[in-house]
C-alpha atoms as a PDB file:
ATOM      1  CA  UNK A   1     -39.185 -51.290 -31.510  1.00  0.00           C
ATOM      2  CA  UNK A   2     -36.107 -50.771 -33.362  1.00  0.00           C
ATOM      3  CA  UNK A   3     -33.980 -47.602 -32.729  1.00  0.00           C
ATOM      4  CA  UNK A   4     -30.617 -46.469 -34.865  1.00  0.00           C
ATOM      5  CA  UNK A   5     -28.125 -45.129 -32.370  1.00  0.00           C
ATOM      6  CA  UNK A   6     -25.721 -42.327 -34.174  1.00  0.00           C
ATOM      7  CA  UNK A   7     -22.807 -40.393 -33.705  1.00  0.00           C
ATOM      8  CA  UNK A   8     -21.332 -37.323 -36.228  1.00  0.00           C
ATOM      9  CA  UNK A   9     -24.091 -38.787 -38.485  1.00  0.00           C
ATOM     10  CA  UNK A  10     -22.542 -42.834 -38.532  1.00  0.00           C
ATOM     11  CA  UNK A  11     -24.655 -45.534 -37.479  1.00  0.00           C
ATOM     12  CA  UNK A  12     -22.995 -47.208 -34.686  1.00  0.00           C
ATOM     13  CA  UNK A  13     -25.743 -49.663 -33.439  1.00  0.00           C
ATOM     14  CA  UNK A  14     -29.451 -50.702 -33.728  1.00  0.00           C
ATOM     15  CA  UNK A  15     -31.242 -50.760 -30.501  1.00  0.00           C
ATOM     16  CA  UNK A  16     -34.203 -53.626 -30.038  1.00  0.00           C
ATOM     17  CA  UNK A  17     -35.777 -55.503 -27.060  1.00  0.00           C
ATOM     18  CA  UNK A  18     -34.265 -59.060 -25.854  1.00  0.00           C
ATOM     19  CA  UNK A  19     -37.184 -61.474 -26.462  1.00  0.00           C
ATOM     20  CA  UNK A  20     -35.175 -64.511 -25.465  1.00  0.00           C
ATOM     21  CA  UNK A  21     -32.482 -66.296 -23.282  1.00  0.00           C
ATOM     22  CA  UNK A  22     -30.191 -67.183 -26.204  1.00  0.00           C
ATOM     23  CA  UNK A  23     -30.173 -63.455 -26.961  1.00  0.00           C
ATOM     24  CA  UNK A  24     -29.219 -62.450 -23.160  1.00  0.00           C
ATOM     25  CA  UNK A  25     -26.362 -65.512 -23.499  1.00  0.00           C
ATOM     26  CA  UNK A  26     -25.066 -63.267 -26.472  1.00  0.00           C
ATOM     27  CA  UNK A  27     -24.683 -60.688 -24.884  1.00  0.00           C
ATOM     28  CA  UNK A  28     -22.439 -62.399 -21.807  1.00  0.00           C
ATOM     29  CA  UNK A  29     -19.941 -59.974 -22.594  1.00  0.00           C
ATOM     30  CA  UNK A  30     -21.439 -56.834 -21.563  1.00  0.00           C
ATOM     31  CA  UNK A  31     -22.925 -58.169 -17.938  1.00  0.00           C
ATOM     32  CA  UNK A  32     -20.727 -58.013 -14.625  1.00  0.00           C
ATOM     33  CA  UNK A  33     -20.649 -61.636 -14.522  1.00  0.00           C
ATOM     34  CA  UNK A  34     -22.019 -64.952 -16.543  1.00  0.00           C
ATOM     35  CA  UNK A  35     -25.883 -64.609 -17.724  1.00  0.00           C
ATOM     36  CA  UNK A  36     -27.273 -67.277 -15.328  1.00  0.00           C
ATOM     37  CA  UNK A  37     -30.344 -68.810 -17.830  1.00  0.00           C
ATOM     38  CA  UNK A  38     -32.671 -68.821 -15.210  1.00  0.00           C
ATOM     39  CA  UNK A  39     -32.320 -65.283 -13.941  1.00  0.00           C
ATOM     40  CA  UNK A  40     -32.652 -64.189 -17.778  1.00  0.00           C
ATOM     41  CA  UNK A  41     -35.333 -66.309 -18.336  1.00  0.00           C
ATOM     42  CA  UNK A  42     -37.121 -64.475 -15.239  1.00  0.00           C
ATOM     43  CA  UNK A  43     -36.125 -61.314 -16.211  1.00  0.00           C
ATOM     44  CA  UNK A  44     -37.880 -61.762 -19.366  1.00  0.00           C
ATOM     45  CA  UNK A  45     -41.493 -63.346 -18.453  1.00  0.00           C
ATOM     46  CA  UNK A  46     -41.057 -60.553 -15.718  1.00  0.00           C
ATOM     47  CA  UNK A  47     -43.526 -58.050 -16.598  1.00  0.00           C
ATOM     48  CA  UNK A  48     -42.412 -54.783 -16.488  1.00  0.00           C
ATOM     49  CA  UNK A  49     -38.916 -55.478 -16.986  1.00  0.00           C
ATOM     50  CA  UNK A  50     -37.300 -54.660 -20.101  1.00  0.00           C
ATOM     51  CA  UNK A  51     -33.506 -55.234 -21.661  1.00  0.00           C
ATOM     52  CA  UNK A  52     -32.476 -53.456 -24.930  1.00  0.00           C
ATOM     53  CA  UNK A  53     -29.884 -54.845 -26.606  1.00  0.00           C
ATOM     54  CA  UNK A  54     -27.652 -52.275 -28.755  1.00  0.00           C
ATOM     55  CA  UNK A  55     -26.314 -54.417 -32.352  1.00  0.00           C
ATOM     56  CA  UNK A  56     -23.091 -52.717 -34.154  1.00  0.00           C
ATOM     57  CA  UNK A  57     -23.443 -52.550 -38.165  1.00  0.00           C
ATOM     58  CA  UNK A  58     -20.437 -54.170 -38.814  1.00  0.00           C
ATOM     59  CA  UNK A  59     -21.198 -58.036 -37.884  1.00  0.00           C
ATOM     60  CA  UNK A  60     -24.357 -57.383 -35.369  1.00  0.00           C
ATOM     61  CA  UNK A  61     -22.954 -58.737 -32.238  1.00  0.00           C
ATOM     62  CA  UNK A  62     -24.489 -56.903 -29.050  1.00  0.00           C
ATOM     63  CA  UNK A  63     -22.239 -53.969 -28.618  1.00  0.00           C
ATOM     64  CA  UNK A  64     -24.286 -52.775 -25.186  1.00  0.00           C
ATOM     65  CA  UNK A  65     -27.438 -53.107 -22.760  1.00  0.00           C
ATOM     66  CA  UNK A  66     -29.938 -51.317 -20.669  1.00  0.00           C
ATOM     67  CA  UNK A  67     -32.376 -52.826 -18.340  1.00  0.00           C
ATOM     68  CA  UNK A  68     -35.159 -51.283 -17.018  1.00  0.00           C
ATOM     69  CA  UNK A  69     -37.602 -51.950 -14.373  1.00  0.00           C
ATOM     70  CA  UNK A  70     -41.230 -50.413 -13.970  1.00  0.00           C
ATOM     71  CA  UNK A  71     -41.864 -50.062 -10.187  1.00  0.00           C
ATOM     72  CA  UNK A  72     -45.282 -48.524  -9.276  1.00  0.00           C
ATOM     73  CA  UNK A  73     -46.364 -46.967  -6.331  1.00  0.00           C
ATOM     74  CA  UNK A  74     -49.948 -46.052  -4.711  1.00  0.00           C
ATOM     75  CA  UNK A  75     -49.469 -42.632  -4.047  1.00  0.00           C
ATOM     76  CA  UNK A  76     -46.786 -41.952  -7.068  1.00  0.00           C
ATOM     77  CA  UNK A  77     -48.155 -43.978 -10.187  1.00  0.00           C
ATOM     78  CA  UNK A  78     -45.645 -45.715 -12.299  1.00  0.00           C
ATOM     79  CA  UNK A  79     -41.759 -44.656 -12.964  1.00  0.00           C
ATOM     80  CA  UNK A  80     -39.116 -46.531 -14.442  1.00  0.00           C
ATOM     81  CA  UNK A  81     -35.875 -47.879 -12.458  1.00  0.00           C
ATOM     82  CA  UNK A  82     -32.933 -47.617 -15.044  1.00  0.00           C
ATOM     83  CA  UNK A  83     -31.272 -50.660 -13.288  1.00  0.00           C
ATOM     84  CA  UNK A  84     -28.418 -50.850 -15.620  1.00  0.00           C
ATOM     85  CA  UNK A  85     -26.287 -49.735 -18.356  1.00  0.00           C
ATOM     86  CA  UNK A  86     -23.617 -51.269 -20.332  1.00  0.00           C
ATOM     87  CA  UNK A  87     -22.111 -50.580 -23.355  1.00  0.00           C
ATOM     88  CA  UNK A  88     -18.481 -52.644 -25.243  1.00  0.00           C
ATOM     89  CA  UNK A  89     -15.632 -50.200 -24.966  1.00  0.00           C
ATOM     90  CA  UNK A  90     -15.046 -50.509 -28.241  1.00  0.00           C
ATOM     91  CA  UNK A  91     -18.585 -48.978 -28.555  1.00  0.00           C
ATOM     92  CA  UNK A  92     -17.962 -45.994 -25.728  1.00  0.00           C
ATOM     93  CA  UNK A  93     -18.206 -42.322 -26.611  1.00  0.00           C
ATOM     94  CA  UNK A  94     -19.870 -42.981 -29.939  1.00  0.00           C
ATOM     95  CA  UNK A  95     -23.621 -42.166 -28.889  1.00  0.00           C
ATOM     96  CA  UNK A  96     -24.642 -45.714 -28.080  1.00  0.00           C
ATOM     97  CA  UNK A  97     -24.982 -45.578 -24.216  1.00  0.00           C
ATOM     98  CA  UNK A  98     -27.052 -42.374 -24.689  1.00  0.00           C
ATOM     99  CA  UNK A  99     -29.346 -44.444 -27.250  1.00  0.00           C
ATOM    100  CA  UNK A 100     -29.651 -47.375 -25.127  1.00  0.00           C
ATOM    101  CA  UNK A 101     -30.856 -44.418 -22.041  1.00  0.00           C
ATOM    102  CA  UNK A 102     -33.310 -42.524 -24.792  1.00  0.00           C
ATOM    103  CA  UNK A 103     -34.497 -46.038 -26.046  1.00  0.00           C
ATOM    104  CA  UNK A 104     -35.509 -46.996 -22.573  1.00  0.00           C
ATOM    105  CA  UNK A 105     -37.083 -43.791 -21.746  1.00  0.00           C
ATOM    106  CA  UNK A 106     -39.331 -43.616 -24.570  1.00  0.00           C
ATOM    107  CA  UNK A 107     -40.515 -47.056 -23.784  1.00  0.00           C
ATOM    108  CA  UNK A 108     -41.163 -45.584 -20.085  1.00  0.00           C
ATOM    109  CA  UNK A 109     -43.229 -42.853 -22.346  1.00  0.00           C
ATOM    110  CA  UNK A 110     -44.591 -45.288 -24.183  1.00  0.00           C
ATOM    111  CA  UNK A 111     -45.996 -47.622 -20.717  1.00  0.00           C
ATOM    112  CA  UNK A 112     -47.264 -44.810 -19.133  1.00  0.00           C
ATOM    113  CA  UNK A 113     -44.317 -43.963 -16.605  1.00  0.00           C
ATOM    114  CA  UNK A 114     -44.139 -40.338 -15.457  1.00  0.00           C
ATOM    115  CA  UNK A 115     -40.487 -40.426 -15.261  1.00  0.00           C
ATOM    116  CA  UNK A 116     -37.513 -42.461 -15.321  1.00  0.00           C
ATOM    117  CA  UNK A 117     -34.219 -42.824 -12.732  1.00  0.00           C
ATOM    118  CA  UNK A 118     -31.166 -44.120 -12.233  1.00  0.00           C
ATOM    119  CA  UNK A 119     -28.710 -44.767  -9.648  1.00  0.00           C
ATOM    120  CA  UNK A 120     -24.942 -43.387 -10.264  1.00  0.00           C
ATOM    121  CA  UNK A 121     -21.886 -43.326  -8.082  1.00  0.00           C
ATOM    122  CA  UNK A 122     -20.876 -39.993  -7.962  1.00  0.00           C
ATOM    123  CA  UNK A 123     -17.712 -40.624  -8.983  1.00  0.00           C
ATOM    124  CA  UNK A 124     -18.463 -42.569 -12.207  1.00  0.00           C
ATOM    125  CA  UNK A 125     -18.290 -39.360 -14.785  1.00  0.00           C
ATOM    126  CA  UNK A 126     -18.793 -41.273 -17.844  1.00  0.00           C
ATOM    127  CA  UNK A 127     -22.168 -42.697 -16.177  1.00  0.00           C
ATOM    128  CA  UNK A 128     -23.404 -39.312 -15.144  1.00  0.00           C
ATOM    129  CA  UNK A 129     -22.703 -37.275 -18.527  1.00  0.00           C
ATOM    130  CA  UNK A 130     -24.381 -40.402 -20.402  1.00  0.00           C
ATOM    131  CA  UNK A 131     -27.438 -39.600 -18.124  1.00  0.00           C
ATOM    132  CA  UNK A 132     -27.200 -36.031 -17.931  1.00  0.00           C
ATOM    133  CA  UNK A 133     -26.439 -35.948 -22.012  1.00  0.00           C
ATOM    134  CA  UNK A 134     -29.933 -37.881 -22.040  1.00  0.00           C
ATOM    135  CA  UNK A 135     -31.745 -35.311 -20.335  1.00  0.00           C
ATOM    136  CA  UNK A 136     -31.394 -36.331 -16.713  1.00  0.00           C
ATOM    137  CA  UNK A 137     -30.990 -33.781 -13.792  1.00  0.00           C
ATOM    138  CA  UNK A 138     -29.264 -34.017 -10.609  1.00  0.00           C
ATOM    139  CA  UNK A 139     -31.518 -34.373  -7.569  1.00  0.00           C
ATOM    140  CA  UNK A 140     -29.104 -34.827  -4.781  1.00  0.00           C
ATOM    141  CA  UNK A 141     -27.308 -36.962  -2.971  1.00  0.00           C
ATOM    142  CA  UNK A 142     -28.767 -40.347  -1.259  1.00  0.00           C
ATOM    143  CA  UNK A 143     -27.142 -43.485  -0.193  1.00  0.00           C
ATOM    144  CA  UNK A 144     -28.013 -46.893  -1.294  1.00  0.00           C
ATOM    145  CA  UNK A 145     -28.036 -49.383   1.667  1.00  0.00           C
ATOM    146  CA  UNK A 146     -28.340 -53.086   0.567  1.00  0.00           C
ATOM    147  CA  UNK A 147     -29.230 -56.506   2.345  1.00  0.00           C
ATOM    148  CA  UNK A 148     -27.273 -59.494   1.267  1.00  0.00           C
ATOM    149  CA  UNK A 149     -29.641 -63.004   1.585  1.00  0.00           C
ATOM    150  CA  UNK A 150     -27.149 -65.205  -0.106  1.00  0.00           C
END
């Protein structure tokens, strides 16, 4: 799979699936906090999980990331968890964000998913007109509650 993202008719990145740790590394720049090798290498041989690495045309460094993660239920069928998205700021507001969020939803298409979501504080307005710009629709409010095992 490899997808041109575009704005006002410029290519501004090519979008393609991370196949392997050195490729994650790479890409260190775009994640919250150092790629850890054996959490990528997990990630990868995980199945249904999936990364997308964004490449700008000038010197093809990783310009921006989404990861996805299949999650299946019996009484729902498959959907896909958009678990992240991150994209170089040099690389913001040019149409590469909403290519890395179409990219991973066709691949949800492509798996069999009946639909795709994402998690946004409602606060983060870039976030939510990247997702709503991609298609997604508002369906309410819910709070995230997390357990910490470290």
């Amino acid at each position: 799979m490899e997808i041109r993202a575009t704005a006002e008719n410029r290519p501004t990145a090519r979008i393609r699936p991370a196949t392997t740790v050195a490729e994650v590394a790479a890409a260190a720049h775009l994640f919250d906090g150092p790629v850890r090798p054996e959490a990528a290498r997990r990630f990868l041989d995980s199945p249904g999980h999936h990364l997308l690495l964004a490449y700008g045309q000038d010197d093809g460094a990783p310009v921006g990331f989404v990861s996805g993660v299949e999650t299946v239920h019996p009484d729902k069928g498959a959907e896909m968890f958009l678990y992240e998205l991150g994209v170089d700021e040099r690389f913001r507001r040019r149409g590469t964000g909403r290519a890395l969020v179409d990219a991973l939803a066709a691949l949800a298409r492509e798996r069999g998913c009946h639909g795709m979501w994402v998690g946004v504080d409602t606060d983060n307005e870039a976030a939510l007109a990247t997702y709503r710009g991609a298609g997604a629709k508002d369906e309410g409010r819910f709070a995230s509650l997390g357990w910490d095992f470290s």
